[in-house]
C-alpha atoms as a PDB file:
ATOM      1  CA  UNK A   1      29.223  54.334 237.408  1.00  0.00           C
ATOM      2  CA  UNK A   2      32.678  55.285 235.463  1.00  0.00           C
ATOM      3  CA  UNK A   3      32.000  56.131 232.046  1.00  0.00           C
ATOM      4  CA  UNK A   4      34.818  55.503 229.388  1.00  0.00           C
ATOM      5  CA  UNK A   5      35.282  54.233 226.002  1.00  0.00           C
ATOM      6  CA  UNK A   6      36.154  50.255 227.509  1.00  0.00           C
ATOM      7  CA  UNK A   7      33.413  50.201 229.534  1.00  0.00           C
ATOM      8  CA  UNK A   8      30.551  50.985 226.400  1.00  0.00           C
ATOM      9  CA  UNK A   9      32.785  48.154 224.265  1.00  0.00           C
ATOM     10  CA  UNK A  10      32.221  45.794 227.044  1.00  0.00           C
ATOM     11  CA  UNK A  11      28.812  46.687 227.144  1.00  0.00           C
ATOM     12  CA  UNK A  12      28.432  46.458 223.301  1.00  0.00           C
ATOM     13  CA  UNK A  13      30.074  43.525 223.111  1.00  0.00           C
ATOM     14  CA  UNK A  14      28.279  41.712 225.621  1.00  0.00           C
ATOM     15  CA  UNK A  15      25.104  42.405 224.367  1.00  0.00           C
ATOM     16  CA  UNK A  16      25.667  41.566 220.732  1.00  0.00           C
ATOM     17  CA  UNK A  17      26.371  37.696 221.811  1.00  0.00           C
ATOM     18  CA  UNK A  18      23.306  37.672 223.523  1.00  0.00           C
ATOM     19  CA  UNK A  19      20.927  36.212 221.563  1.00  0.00           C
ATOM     20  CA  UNK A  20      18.291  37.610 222.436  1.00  0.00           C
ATOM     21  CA  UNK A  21      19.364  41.066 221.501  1.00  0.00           C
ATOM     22  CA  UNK A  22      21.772  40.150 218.907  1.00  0.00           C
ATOM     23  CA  UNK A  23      19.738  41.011 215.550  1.00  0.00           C
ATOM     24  CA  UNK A  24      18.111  44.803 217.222  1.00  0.00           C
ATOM     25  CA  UNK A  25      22.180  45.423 218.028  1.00  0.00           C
ATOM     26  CA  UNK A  26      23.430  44.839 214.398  1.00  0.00           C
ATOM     27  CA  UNK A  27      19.948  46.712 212.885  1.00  0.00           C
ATOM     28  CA  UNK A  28      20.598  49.639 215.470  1.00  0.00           C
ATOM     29  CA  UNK A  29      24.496  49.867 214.122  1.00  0.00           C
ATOM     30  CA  UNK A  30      23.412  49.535 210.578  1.00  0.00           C
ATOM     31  CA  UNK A  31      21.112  52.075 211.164  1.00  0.00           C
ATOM     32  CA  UNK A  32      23.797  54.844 212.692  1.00  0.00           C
ATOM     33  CA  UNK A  33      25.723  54.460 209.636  1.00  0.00           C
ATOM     34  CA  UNK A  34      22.920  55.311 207.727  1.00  0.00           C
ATOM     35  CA  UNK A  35      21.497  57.897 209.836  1.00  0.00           C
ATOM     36  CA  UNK A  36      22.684  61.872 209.708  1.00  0.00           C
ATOM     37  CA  UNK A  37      22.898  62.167 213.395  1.00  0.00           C
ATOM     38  CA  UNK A  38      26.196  61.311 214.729  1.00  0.00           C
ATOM     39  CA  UNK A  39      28.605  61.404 217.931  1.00  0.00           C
ATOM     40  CA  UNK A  40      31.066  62.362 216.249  1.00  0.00           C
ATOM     41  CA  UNK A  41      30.133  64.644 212.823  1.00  0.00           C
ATOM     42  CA  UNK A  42      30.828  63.019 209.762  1.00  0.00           C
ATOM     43  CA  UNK A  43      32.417  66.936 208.620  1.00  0.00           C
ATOM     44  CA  UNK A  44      35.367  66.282 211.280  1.00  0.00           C
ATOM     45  CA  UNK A  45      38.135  65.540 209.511  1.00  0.00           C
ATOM     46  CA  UNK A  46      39.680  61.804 211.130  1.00  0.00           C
ATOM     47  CA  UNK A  47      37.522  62.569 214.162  1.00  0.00           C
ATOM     48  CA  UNK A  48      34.352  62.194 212.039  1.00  0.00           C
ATOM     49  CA  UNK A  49      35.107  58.992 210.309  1.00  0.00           C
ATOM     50  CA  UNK A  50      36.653  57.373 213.475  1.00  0.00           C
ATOM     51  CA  UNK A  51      33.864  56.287 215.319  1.00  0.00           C
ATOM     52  CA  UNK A  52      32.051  54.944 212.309  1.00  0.00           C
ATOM     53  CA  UNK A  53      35.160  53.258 211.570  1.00  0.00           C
ATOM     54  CA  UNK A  54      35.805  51.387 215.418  1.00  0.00           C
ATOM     55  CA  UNK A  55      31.921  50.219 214.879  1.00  0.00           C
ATOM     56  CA  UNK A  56      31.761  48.973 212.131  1.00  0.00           C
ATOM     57  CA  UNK A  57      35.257  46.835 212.989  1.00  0.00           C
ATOM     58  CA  UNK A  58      33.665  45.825 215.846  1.00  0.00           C
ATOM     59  CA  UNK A  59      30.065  44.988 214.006  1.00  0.00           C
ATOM     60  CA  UNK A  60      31.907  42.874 211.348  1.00  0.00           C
ATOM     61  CA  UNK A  61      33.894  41.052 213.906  1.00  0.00           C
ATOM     62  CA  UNK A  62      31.083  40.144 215.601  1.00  0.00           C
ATOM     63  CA  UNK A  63      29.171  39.124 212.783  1.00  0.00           C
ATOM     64  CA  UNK A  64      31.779  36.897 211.197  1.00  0.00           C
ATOM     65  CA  UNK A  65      32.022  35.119 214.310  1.00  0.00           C
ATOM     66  CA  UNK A  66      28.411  34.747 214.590  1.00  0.00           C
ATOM     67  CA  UNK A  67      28.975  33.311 210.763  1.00  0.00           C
ATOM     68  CA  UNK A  68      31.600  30.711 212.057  1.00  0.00           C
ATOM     69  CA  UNK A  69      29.872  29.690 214.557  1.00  0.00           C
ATOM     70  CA  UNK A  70      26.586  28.804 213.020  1.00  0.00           C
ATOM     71  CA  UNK A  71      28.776  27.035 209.980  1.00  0.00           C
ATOM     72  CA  UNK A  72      30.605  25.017 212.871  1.00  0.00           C
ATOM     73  CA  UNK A  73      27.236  23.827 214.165  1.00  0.00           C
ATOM     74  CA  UNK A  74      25.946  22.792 210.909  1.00  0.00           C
ATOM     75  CA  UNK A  75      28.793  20.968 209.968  1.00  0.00           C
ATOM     76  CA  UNK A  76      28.326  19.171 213.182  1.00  0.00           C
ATOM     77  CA  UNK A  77      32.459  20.171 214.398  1.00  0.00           C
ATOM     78  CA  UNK A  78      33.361  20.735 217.722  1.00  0.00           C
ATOM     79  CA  UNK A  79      36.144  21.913 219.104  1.00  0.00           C
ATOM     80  CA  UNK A  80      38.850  19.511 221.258  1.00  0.00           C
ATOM     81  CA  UNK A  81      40.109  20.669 224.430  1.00  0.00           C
ATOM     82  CA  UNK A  82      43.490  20.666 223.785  1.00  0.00           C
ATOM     83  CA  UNK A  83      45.945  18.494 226.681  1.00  0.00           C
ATOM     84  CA  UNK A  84      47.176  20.941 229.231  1.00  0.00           C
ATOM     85  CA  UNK A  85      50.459  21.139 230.787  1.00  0.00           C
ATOM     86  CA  UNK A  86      49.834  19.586 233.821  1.00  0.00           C
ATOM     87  CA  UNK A  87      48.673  16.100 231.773  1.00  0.00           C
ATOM     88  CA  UNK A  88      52.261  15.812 230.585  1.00  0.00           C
ATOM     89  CA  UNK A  89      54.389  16.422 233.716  1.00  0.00           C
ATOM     90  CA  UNK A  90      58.444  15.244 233.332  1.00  0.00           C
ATOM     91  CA  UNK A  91      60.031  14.301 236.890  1.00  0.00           C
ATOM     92  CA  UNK A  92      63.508  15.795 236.053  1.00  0.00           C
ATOM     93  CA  UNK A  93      66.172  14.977 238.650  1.00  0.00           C
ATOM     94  CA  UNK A  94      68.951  17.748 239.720  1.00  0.00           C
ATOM     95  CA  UNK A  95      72.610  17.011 238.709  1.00  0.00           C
ATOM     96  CA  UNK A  96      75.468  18.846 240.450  1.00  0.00           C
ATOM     97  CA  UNK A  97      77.509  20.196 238.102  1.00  0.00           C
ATOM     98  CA  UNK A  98      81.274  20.045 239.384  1.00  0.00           C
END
């Protein structure tokens, strides 16, 4: 398995729209921001305050969109496929130009 940065944001990602482990993902994040133990120390000047800082975008994204989504529901709005190319196709004949 390749380890990198992308691959643990895919996995976070992934797993914080499943519902089923939505609400132990955003209590486990809350809880490393309160918690002393880091991956990167807090001490670290930029380095330290960058990883809380790419979570915590990443938790409030989430989160928001969880927010919309719920609102959308409750309000009973869907969202319209919109027409696609395709539906609207123009037969345009050639002209020679001379």
């Amino acid at each position: 398995m390749k380890f990198s940065i992308e691959s643990i944001y895919t996995w976070y990602r992934n797993t914080i729209r499943n519902p089923k482990y939505r609400w132990w993902v955003i209590l486990g994040t809350l809880l490393y921001f309160i918690s002393p133990i880091d991956i990167a120390p807090d001490f670290l000047p930029g380095i330290g305050q960058l990883d809380d800082v790419l979570l915590l975008t990443v938790l409030v994204t989430e989160v928001s969109q969880m927010a919309i989504e719920g609102f959308k529901k409750r309000k009973g709005t869907t969202v319209e496929p919109t027409e696609s190319a395709t539906d609207k196709t123009v037969e345009v004949g050639a002209v020679p130009i001379e």
